[in-house]
N, C-alpha and C. Protein backbone atom coordinates (compact mmCIF):
# COMPACT_ATOMS: atom_id res chain seq x y z
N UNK A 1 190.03 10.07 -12.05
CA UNK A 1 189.65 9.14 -13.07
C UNK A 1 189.56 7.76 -12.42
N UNK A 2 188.27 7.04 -12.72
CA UNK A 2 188.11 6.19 -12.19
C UNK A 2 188.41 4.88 -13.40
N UNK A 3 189.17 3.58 -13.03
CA UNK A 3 189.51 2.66 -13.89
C UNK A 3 188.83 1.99 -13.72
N UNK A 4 187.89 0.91 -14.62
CA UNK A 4 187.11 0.04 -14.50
C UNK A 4 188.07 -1.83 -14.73
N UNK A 5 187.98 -2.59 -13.67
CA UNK A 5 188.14 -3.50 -14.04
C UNK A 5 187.49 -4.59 -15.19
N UNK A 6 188.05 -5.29 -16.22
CA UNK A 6 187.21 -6.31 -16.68
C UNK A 6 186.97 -7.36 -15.84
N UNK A 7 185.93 -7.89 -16.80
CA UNK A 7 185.53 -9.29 -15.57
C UNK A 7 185.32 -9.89 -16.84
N UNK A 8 185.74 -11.55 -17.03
CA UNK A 8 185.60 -12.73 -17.90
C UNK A 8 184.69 -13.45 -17.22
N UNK A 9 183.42 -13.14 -17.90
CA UNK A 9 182.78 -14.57 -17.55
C UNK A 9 182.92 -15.95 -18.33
N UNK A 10 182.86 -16.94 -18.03
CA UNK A 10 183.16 -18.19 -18.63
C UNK A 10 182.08 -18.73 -19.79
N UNK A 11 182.06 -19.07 -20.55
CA UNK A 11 181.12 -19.69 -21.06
C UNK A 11 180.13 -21.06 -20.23
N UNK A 12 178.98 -21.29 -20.08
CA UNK A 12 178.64 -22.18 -19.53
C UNK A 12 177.90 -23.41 -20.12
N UNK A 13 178.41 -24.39 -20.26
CA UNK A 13 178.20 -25.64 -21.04
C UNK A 13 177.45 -26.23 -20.34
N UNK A 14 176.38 -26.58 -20.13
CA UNK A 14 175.30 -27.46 -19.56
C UNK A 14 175.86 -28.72 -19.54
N UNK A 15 176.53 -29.56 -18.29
CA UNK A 15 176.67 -30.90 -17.92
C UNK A 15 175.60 -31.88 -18.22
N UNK A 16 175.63 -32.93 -18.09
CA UNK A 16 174.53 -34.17 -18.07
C UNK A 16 173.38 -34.05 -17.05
N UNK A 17 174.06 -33.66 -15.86
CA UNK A 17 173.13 -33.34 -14.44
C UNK A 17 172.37 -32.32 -14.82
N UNK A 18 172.52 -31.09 -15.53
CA UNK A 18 171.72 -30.11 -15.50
C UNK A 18 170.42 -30.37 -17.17
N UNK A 19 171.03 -30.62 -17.78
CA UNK A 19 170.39 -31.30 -18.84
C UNK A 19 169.21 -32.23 -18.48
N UNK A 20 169.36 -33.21 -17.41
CA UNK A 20 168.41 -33.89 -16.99
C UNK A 20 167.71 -33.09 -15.85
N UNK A 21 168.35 -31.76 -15.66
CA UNK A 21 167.19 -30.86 -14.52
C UNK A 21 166.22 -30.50 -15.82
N UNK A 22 166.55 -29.84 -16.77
CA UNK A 22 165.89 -29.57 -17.68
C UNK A 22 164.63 -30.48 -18.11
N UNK A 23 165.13 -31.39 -18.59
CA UNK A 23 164.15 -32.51 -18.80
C UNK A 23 163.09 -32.73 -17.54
N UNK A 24 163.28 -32.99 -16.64
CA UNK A 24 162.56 -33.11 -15.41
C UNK A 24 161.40 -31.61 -15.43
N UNK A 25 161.96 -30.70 -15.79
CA UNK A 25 161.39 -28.97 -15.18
C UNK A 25 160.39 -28.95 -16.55
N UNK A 26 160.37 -29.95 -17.81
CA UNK A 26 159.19 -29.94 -18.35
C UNK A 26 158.00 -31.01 -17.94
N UNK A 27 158.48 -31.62 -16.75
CA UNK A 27 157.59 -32.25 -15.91
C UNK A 27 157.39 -31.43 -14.56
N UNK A 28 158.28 -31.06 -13.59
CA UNK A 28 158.11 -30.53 -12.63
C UNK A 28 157.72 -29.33 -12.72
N UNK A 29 157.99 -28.75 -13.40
CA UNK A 29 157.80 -27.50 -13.30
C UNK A 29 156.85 -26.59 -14.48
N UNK A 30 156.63 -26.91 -16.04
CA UNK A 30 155.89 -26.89 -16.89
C UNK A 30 154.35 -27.39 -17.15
N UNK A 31 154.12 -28.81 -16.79
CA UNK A 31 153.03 -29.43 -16.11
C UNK A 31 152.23 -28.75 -15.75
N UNK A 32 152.44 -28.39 -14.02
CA UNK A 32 151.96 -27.99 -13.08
C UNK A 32 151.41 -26.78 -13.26
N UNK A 33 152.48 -26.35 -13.80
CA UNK A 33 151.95 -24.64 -14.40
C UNK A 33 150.79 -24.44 -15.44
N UNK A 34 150.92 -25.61 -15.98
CA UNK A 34 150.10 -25.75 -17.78
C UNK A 34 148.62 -26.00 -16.30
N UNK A 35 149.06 -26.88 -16.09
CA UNK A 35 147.27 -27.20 -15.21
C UNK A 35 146.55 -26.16 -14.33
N UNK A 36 147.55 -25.66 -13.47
CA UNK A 36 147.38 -24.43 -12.51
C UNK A 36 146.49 -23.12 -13.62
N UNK A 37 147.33 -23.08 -14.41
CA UNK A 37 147.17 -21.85 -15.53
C UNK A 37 145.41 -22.08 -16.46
N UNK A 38 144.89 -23.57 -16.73
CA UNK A 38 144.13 -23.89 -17.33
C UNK A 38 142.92 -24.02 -16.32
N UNK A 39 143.12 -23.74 -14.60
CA UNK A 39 142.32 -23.81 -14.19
C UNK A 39 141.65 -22.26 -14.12
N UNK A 40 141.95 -21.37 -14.46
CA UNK A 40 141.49 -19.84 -14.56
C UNK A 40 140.01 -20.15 -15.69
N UNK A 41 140.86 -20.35 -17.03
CA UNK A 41 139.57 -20.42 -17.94
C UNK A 41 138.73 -21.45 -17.69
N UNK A 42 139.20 -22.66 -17.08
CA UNK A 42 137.77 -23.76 -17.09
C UNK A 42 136.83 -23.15 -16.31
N UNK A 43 136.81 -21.85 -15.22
CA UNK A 43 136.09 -21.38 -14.91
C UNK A 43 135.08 -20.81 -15.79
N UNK A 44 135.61 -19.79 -16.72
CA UNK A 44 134.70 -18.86 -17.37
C UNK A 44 134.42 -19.74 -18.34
N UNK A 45 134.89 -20.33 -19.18
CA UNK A 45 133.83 -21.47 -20.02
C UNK A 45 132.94 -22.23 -19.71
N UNK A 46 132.67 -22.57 -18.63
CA UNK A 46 131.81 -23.59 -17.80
C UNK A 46 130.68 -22.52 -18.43
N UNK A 47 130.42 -21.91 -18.78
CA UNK A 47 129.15 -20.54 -18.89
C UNK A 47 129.15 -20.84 -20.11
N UNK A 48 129.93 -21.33 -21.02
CA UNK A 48 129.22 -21.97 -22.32
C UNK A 48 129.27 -23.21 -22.77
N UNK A 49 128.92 -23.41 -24.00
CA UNK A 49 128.50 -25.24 -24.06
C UNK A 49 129.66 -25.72 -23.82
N UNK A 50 129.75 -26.49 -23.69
CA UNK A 50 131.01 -27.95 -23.41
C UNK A 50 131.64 -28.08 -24.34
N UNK A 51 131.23 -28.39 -25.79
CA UNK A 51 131.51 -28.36 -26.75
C UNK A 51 132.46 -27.29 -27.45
N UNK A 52 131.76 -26.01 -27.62
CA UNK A 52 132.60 -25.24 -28.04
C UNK A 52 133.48 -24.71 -26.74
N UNK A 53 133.18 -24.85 -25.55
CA UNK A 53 134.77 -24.57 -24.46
C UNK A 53 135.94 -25.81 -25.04
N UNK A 54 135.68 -26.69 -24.86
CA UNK A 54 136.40 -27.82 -25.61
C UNK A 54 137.22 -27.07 -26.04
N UNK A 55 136.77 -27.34 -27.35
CA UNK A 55 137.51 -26.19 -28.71
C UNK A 55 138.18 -25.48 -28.25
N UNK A 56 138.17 -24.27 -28.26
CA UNK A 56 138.50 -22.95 -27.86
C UNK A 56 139.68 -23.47 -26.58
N UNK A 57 139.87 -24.47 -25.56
CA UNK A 57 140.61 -24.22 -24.79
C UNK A 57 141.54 -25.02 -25.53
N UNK A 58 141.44 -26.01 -26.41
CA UNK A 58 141.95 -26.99 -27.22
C UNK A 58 143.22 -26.07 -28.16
N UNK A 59 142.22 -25.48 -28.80
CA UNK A 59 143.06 -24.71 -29.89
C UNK A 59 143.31 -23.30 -29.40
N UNK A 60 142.86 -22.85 -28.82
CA UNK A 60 143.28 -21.11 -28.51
C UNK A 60 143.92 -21.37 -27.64
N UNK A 61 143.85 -21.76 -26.19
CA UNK A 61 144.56 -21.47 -25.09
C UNK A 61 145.46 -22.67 -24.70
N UNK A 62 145.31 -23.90 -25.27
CA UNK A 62 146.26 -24.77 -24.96
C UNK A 62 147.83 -24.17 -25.47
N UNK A 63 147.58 -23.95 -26.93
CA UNK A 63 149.09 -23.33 -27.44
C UNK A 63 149.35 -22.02 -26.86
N UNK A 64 148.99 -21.35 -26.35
CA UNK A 64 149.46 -20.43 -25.50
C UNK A 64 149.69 -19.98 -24.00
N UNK A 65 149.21 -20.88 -23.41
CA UNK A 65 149.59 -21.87 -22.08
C UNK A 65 150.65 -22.74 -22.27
N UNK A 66 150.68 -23.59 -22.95
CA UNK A 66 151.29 -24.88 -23.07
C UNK A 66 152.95 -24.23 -23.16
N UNK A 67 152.71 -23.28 -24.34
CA UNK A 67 154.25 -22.85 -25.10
C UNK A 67 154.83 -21.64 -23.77
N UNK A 68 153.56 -20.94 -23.06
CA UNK A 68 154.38 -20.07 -21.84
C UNK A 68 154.93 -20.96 -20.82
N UNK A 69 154.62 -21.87 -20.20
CA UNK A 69 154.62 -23.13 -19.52
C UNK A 69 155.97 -23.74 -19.84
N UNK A 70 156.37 -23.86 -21.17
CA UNK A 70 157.23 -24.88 -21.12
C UNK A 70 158.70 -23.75 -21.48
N UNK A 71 158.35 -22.83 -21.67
CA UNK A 71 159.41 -21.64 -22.00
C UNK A 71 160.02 -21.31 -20.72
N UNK A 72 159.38 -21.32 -19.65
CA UNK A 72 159.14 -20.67 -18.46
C UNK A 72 160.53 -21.57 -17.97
N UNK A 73 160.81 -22.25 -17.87
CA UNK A 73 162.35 -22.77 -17.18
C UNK A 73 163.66 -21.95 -17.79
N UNK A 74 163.24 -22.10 -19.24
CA UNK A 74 164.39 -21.37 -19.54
C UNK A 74 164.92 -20.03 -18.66
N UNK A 75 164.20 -19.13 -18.15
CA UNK A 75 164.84 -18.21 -17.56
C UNK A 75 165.72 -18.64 -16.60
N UNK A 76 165.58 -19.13 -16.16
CA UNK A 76 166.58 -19.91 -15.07
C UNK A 76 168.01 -20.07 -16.00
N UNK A 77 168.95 -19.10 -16.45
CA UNK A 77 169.88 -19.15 -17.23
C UNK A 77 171.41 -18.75 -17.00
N UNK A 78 172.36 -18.75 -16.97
CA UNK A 78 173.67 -17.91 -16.66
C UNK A 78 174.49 -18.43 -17.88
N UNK A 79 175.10 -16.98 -18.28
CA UNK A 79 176.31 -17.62 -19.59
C UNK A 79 176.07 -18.47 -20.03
N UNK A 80 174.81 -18.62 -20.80
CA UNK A 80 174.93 -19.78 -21.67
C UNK A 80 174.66 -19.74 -23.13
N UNK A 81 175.36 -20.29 -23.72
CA UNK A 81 175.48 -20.04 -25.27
C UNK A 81 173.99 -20.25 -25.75
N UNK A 82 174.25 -19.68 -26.80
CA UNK A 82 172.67 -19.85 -28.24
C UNK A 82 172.28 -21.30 -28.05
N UNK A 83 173.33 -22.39 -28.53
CA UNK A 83 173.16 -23.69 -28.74
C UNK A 83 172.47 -24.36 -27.40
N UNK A 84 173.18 -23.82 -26.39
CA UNK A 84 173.23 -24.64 -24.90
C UNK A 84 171.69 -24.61 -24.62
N UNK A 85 170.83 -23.01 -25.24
CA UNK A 85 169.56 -22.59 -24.22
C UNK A 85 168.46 -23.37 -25.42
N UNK A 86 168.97 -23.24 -26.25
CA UNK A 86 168.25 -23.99 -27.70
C UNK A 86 168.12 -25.74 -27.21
N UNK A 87 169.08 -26.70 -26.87
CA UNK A 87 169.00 -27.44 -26.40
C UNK A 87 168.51 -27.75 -25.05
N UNK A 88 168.84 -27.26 -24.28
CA UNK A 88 168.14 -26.58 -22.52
C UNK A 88 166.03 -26.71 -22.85
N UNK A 89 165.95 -26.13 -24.08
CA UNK A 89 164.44 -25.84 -24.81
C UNK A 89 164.12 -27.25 -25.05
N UNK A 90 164.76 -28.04 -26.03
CA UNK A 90 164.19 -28.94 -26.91
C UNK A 90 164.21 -29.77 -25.04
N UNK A 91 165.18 -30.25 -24.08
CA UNK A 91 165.16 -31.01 -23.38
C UNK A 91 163.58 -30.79 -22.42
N UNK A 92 162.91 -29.76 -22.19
CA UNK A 92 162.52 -28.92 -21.08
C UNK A 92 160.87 -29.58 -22.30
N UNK A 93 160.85 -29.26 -23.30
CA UNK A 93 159.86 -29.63 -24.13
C UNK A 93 159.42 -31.14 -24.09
N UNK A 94 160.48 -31.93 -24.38
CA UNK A 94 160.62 -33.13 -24.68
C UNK A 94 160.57 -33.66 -23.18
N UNK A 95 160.86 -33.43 -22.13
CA UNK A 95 160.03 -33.77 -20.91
C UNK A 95 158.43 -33.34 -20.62
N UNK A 96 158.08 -32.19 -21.08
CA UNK A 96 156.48 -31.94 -21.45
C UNK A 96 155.66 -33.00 -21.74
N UNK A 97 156.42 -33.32 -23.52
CA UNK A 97 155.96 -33.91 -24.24
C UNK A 97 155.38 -35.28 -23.63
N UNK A 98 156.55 -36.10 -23.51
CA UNK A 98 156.76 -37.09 -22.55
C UNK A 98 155.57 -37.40 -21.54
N UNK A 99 155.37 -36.45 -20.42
CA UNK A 99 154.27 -36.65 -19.73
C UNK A 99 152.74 -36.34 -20.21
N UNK A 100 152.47 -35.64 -21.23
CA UNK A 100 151.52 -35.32 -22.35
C UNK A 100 150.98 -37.11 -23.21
N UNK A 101 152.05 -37.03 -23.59
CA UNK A 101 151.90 -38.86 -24.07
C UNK A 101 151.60 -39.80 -23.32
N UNK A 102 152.48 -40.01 -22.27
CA UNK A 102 151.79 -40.70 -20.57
C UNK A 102 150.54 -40.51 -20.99
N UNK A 103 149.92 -39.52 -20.47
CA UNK A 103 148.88 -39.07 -20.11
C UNK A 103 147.33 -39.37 -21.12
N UNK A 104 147.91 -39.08 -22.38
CA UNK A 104 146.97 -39.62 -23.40
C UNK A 104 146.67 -41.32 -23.46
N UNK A 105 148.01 -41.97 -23.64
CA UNK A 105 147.98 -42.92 -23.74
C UNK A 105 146.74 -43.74 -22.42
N UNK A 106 148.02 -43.67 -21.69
CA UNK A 106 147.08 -43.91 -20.13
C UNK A 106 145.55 -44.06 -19.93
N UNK A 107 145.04 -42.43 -19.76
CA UNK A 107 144.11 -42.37 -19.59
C UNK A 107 142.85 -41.99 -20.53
N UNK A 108 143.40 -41.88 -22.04
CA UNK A 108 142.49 -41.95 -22.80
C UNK A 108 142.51 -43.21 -24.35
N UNK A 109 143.40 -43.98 -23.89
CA UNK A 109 143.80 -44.98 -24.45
C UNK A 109 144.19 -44.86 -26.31
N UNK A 110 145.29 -43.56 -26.14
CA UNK A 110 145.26 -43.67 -27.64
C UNK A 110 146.67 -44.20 -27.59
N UNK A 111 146.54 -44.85 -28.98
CA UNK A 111 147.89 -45.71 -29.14
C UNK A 111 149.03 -44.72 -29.04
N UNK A 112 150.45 -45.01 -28.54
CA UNK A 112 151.25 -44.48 -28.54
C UNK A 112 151.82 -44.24 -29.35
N UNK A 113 151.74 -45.00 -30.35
CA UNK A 113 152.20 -44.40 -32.16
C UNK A 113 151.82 -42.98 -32.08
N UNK A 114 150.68 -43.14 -32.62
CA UNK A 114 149.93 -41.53 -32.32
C UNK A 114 150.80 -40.48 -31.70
N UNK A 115 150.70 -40.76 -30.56
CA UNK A 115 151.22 -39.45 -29.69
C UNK A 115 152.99 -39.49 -30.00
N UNK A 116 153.47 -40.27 -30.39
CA UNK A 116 154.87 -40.11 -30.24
C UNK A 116 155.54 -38.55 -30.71
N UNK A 117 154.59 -38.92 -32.28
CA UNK A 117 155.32 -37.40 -32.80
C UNK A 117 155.18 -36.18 -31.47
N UNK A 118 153.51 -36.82 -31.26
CA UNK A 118 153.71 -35.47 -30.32
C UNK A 118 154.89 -34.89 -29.40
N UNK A 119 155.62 -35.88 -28.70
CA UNK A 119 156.79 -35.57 -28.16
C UNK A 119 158.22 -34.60 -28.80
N UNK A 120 157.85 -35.33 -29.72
CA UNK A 120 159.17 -34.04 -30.62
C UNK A 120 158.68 -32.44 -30.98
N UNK A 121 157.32 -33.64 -31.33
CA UNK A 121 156.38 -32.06 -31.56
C UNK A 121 156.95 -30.62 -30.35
N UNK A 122 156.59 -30.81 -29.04
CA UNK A 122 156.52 -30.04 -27.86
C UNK A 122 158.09 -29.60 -27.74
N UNK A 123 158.88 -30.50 -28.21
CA UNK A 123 160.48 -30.35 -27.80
C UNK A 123 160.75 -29.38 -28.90
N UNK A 124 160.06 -29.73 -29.96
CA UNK A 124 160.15 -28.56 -31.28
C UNK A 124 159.68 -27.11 -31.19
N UNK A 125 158.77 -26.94 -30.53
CA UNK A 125 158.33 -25.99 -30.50
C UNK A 125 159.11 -24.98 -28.85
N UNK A 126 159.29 -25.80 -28.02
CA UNK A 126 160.23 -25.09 -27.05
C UNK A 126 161.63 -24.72 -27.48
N UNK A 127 161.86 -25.37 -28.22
CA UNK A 127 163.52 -24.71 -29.07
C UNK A 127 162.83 -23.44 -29.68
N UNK A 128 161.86 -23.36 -30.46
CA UNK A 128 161.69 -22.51 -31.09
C UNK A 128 161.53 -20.98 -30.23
N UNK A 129 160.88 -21.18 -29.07
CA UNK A 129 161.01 -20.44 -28.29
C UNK A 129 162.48 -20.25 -27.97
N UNK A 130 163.23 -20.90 -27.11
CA UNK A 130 164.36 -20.59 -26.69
C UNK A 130 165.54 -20.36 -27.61
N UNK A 131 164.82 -20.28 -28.87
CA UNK A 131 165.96 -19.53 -29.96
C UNK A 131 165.48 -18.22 -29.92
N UNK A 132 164.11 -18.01 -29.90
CA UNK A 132 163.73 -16.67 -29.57
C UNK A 132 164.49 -15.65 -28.32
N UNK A 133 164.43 -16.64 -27.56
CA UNK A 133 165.44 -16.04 -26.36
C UNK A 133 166.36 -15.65 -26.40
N UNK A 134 167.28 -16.70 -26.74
CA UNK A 134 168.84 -16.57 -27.14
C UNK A 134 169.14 -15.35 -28.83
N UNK A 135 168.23 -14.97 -29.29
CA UNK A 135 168.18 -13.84 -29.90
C UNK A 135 167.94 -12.57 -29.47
N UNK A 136 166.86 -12.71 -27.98
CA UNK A 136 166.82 -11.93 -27.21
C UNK A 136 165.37 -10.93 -28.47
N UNK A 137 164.41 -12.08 -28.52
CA UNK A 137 163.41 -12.01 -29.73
C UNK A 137 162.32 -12.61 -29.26
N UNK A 138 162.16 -13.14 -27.84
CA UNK A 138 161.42 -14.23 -27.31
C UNK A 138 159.65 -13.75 -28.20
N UNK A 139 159.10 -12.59 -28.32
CA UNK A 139 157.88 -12.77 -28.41
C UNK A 139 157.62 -12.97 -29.87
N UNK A 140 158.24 -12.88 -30.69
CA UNK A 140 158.18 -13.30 -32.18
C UNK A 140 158.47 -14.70 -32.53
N UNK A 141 158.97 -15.19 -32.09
CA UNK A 141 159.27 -16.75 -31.45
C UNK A 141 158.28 -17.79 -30.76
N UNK A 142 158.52 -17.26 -29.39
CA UNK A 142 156.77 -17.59 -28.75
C UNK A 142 155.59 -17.73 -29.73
N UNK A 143 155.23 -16.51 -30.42
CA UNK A 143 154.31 -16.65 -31.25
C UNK A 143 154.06 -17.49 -32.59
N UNK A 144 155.62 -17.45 -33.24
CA UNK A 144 155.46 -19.16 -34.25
C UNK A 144 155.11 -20.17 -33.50
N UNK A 145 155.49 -20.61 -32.57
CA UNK A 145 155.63 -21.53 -32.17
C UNK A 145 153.89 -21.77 -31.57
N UNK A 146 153.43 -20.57 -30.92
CA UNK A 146 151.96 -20.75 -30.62
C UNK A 146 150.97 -21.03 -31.95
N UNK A 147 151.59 -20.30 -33.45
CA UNK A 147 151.07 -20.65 -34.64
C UNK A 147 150.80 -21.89 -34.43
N UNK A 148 152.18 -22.63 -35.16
CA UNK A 148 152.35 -23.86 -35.04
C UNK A 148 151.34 -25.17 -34.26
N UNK A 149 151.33 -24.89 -33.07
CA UNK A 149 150.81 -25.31 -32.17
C UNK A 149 149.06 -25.50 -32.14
N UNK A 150 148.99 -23.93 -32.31
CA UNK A 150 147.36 -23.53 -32.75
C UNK A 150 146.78 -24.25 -33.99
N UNK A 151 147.43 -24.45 -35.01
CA UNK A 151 147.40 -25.19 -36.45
C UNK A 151 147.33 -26.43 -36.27
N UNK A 152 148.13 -26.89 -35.66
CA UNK A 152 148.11 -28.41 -35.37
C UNK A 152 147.06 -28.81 -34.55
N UNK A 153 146.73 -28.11 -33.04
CA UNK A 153 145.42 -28.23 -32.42
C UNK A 153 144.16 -27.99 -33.36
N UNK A 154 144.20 -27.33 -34.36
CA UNK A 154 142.89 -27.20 -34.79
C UNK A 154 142.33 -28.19 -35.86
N UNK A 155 143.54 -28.69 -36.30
CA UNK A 155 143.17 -29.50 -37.32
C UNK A 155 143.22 -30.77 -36.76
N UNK A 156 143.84 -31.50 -35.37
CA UNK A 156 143.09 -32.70 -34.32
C UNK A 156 141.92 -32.43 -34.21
N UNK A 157 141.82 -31.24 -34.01
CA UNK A 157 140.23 -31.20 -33.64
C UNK A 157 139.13 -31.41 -34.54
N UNK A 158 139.43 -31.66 -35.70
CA UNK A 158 138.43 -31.73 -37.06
C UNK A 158 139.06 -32.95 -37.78
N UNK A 159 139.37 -34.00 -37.24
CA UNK A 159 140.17 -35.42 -37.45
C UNK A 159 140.42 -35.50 -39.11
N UNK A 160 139.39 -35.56 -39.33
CA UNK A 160 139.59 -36.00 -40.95
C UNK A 160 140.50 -34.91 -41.98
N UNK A 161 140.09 -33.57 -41.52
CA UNK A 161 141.25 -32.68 -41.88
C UNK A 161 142.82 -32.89 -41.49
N UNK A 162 143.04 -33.12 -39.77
CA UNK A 162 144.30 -33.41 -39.76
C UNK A 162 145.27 -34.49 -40.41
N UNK A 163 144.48 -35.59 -41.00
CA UNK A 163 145.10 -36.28 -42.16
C UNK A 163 145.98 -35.50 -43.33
N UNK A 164 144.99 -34.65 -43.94
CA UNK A 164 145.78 -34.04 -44.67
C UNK A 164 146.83 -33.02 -44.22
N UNK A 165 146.30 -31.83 -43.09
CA UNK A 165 147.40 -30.70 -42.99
C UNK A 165 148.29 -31.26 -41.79
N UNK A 166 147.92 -32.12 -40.89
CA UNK A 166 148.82 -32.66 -39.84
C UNK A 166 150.16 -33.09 -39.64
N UNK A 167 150.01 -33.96 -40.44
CA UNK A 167 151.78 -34.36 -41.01
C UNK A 167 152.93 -33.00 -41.22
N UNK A 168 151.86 -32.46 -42.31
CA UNK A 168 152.59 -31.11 -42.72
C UNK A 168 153.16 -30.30 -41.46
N UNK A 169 152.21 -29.81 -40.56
CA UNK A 169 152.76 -28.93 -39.87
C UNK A 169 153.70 -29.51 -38.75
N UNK A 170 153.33 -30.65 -38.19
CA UNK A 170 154.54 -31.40 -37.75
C UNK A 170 155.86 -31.45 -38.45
N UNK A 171 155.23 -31.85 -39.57
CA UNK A 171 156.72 -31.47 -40.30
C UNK A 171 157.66 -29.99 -40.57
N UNK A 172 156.97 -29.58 -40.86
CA UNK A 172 157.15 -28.21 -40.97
C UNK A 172 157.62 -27.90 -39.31
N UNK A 173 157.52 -28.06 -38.31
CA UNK A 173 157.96 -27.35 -37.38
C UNK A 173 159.18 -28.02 -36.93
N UNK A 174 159.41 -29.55 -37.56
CA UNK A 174 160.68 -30.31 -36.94
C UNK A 174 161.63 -29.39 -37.55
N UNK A 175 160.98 -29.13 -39.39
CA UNK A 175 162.12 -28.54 -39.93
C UNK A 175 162.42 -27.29 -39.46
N UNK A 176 161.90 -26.30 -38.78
CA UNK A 176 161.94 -25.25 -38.38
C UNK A 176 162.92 -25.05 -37.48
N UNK A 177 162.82 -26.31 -36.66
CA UNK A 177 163.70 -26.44 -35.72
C UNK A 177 165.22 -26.77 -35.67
N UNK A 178 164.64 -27.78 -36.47
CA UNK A 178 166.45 -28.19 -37.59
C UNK A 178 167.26 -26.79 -37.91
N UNK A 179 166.45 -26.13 -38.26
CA UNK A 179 167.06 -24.90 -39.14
C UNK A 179 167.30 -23.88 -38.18
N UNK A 180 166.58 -23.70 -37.42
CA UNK A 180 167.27 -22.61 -36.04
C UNK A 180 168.20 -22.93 -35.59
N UNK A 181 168.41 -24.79 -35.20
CA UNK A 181 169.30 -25.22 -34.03
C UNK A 181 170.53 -24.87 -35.58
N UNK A 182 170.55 -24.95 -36.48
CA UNK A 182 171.67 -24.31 -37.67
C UNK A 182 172.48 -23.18 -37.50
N UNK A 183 171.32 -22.37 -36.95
CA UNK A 183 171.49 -21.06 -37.05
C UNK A 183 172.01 -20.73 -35.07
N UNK A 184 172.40 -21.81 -34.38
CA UNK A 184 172.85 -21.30 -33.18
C UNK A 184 174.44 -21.10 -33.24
N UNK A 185 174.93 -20.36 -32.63
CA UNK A 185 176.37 -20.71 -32.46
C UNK A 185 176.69 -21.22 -30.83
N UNK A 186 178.01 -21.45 -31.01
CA UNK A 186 178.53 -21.49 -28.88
C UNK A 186 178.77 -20.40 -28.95
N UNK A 187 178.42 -19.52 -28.86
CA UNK A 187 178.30 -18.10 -28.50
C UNK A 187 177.50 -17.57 -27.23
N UNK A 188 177.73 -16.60 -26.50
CA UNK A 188 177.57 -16.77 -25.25
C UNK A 188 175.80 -15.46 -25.69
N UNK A 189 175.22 -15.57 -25.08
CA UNK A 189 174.20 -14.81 -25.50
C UNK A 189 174.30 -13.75 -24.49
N UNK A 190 174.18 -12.65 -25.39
CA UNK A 190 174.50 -11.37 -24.79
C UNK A 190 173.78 -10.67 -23.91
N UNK A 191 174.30 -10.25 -22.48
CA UNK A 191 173.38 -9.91 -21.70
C UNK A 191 172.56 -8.60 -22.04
């Protein structure tokens, strides 16, 4: 008869230092990937109008690039609670976001009012993912969150509409988020 030892793993609380790796890895590492990843289709759209590639990479493939992209750090994980990878998300997003806003602002000169939400926006929607995770649910998750995302891209894209449904779904996804990060515990997520 063979006896099995236990082993305690510790719970792992994300320090300040790693928190700001996070934040950084939706620049270093999310970015790069979002651009790398978007250079596949600018190929095969170049074969149709400009216009409707626009679109289509705008609203179809941005939110589903964008949200694999910024999910994609999270694996990088050990013992870490519901709350920790949920926050680990919103930080990893909210560095996305961040350089997304740069970037608008900058080089296409829209006021930064504008884009601000967007920043929570991206941090909102990467929690949403990484609650998916920490449920160990990631593709039902992923996919609100690509909703979300897709909804909101489509209705920028038709300006005068996003007046009306825009707010909403921004809103709607902060609250979404509110309400997951509710639903986390310090609980260690089960391997």
């Amino acid at each position: 008869m063979v006896r099995q030892a236990s082993v305690t793993i510790p719970i792992h609380r994300p320090k300040i230092q790693e928190k700001l790796f996070f934040l950084l890895s939706g620049v270093i590492v999310s970015i790069p990937l979002t651009s790398f990843i978007y250079a596949f289709p600018d190929l095969v759209l170049s074969l149709i109008p400009k216009t409707l590639a626009a679109t289509l990479v705008t609203v179809l493939l941005a939110p589903l690039i964008e949200e694999f992209s910024k999910a994609y750090p999270l694996f990088y994980r050990h013992a870490e609670t519901e709350r920790s990878i949920f926050t680990l998300g919103f930080l990893v997003g909210m560095g996305f976001g961040i350089v997304e806003m740069v970037e608008y602002v900058v080089f296409q000169q829209v006021p930064i009012l504008l884009r601000l939400p967007g920043v929570f926006f991206h941090a909102s929607t990467t929690s949403i993912v990484a609650f998916g995770i920490a449920k160990k649910r990631p593709g039902s998750f992923y996919l609100t969150a690509v909703a979300l995302h897709l909804s909101n891209n489509l209705l920028a894209t038709f300006w005068p509409l996003y007046l009306l449904g825009g707010p909403a779904i921004i809103g709607l996804t902060y609250f979404l988020c509110w309400f997951l990060y509710q639903k986390t515990k310090e609980r260690m997520i089960p391997l």
